[in-house]
PDB file of N, CA and C in Angstrom:
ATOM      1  N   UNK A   1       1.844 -16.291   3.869  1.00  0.00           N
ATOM      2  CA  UNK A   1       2.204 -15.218   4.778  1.00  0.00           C
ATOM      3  C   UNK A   1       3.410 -14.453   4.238  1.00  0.00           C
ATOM      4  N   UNK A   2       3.338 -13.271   4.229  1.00  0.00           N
ATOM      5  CA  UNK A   2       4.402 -12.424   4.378  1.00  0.00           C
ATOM      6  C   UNK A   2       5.417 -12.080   5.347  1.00  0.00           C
ATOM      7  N   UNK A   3       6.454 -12.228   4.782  1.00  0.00           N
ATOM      8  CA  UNK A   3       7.354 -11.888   5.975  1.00  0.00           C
ATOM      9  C   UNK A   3       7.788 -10.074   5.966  1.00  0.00           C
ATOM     10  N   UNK A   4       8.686  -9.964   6.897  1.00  0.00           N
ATOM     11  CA  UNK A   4       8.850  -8.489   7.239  1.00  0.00           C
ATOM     12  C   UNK A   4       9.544  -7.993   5.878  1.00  0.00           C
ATOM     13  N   UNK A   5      10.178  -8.417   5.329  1.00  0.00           N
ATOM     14  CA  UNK A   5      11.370  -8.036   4.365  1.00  0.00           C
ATOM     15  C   UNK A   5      10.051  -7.723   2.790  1.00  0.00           C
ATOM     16  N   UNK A   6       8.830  -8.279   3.069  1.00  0.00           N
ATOM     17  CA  UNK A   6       8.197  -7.978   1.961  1.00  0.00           C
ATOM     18  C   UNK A   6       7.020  -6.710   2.534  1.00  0.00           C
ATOM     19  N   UNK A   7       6.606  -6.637   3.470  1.00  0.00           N
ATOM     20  CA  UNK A   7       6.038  -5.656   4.195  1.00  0.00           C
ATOM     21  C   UNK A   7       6.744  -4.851   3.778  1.00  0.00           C
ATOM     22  N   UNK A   8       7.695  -4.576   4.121  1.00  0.00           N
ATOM     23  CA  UNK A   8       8.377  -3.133   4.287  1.00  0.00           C
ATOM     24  C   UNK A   8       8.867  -2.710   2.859  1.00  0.00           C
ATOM     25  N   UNK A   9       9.148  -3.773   1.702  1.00  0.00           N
ATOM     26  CA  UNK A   9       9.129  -3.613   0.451  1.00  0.00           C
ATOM     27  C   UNK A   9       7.995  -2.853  -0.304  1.00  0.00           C
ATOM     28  N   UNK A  10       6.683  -3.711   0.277  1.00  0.00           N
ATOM     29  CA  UNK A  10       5.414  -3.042  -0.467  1.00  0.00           C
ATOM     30  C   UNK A  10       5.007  -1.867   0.411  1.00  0.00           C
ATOM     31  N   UNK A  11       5.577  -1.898   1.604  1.00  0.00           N
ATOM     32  CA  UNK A  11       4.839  -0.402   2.178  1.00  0.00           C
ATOM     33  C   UNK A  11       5.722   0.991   1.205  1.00  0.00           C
ATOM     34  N   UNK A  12       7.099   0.458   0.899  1.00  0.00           N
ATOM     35  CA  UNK A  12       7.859   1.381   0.348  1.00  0.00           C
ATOM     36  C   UNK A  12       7.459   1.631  -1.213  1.00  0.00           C
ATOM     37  N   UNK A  13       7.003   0.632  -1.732  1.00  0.00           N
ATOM     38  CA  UNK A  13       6.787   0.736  -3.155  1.00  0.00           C
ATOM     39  C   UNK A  13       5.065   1.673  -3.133  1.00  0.00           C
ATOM     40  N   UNK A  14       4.205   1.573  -1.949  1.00  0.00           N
ATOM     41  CA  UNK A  14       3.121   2.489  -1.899  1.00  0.00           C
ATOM     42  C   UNK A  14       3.528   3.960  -1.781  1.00  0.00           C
ATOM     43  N   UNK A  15       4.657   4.102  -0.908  1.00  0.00           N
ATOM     44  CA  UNK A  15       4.698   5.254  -1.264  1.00  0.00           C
ATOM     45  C   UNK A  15       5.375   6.645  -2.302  1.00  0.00           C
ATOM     46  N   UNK A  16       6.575   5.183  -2.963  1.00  0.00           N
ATOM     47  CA  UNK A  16       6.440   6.262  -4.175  1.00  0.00           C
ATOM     48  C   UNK A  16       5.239   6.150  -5.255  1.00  0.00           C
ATOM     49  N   UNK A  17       4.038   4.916  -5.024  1.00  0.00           N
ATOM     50  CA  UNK A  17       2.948   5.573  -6.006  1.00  0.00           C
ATOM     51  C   UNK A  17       2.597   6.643  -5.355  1.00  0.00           C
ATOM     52  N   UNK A  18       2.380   7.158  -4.150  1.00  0.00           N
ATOM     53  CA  UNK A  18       1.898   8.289  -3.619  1.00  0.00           C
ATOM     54  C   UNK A  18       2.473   9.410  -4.793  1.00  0.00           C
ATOM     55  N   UNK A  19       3.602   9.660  -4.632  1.00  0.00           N
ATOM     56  CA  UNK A  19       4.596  10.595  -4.469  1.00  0.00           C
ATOM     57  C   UNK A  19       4.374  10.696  -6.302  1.00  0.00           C
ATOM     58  N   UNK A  20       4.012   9.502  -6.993  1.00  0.00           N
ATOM     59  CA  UNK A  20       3.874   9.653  -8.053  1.00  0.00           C
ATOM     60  C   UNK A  20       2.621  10.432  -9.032  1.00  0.00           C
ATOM     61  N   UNK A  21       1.519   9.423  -7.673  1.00  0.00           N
ATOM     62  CA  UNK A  21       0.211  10.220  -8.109  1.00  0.00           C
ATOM     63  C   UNK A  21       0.023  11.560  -8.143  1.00  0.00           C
ATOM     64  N   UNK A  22       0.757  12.415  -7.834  1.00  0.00           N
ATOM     65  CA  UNK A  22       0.854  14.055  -8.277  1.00  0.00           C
ATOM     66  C   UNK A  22      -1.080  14.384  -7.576  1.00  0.00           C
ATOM     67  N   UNK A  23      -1.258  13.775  -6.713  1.00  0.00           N
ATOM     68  CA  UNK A  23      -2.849  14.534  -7.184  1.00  0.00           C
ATOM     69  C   UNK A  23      -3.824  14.512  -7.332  1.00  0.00           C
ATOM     70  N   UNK A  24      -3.407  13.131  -8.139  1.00  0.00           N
ATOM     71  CA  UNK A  24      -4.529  12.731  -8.675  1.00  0.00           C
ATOM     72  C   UNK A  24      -5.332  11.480  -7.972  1.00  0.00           C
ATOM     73  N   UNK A  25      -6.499  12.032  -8.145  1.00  0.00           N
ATOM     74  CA  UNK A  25      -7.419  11.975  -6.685  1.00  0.00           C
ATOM     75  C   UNK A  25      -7.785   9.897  -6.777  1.00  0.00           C
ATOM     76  N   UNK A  26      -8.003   9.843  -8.102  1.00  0.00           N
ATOM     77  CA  UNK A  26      -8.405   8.305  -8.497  1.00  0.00           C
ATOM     78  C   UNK A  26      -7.701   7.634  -8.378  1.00  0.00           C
ATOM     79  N   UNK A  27      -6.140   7.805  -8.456  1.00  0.00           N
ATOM     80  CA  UNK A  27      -5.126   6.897  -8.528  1.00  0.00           C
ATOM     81  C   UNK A  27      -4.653   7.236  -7.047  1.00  0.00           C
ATOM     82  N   UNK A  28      -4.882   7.862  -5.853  1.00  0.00           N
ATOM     83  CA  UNK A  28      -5.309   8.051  -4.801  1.00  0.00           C
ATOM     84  C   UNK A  28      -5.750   7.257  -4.094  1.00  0.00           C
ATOM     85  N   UNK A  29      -7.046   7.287  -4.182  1.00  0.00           N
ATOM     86  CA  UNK A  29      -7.706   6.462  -3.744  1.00  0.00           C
ATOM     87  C   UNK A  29      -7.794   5.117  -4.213  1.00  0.00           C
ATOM     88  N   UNK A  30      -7.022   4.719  -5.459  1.00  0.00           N
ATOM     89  CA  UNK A  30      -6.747   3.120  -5.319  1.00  0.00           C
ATOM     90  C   UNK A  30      -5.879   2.950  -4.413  1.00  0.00           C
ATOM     91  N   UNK A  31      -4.736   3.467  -4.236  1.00  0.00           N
ATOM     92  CA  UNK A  31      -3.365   3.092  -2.943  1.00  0.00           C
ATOM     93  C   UNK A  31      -4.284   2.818  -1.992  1.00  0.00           C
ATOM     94  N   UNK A  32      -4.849   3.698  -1.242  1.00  0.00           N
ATOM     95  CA  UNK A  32      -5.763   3.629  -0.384  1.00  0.00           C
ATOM     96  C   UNK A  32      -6.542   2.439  -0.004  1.00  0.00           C
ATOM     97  N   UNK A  33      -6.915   2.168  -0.584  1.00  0.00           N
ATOM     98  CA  UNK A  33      -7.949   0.704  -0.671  1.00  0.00           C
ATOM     99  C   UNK A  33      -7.290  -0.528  -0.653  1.00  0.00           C
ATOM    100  N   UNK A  34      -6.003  -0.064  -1.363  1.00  0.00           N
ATOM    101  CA  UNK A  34      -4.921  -1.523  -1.744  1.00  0.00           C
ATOM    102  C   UNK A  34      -4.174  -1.316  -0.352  1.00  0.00           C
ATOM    103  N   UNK A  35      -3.854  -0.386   0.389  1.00  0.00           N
ATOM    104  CA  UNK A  35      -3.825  -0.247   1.562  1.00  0.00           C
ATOM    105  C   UNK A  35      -4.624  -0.772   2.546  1.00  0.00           C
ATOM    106  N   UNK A  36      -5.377  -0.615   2.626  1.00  0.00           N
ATOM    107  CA  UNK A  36      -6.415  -1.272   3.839  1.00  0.00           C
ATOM    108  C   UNK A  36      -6.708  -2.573   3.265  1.00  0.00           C
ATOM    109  N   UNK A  37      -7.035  -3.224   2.042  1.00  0.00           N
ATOM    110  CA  UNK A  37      -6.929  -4.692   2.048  1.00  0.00           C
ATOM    111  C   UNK A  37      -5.823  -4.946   2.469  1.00  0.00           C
ATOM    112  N   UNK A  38      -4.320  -4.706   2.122  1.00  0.00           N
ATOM    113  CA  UNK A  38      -3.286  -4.979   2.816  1.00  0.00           C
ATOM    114  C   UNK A  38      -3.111  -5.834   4.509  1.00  0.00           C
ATOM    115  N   UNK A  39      -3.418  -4.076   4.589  1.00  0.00           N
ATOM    116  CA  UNK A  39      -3.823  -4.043   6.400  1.00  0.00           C
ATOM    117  C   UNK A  39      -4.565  -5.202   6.683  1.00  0.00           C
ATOM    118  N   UNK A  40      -5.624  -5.138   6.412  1.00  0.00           N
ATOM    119  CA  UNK A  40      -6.452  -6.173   6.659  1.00  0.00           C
ATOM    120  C   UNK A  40      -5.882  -7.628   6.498  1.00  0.00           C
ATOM    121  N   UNK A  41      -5.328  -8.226   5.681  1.00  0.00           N
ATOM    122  CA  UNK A  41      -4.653  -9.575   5.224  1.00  0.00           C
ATOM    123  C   UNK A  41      -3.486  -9.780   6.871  1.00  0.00           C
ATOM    124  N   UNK A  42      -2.696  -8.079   6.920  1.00  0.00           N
ATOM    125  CA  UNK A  42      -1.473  -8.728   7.883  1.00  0.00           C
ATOM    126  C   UNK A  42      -2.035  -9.052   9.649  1.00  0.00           C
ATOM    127  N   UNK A  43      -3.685  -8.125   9.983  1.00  0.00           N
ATOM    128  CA  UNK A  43      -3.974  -7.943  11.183  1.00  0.00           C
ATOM    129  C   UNK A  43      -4.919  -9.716  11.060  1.00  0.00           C
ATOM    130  N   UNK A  44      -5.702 -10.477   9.993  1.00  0.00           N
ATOM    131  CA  UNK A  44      -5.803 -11.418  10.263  1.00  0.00           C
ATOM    132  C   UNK A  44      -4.986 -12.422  10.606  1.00  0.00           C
ATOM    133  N   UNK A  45      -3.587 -12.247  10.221  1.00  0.00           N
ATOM    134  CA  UNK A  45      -2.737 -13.534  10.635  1.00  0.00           C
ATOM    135  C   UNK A  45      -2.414 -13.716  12.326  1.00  0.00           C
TER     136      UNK A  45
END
């Protein structure tokens, strides 16, 4: 399990890939996905 202090680490580190991806639509839509598995892992506990 994750605790809060790593949540809020990896939610922050997603969004400078955002900010990084400029755009680009593929590297996009991986955050995305690595996002919702995320999600998914913290709403089963």
């Amino acid at each position: 399990m994750k605790n809060e202090e790593e949540n809020i680490s990896e939610g922050l580190n997603q969004i400078f890939e955002i900010i990084n991806a400029k755009g680009d639509v593929g590297e996009l839509k991986e955050i995305v996905d690595q996002s919702a598995n995320t999600e998914s892992e913290i709403l089963d506990q």
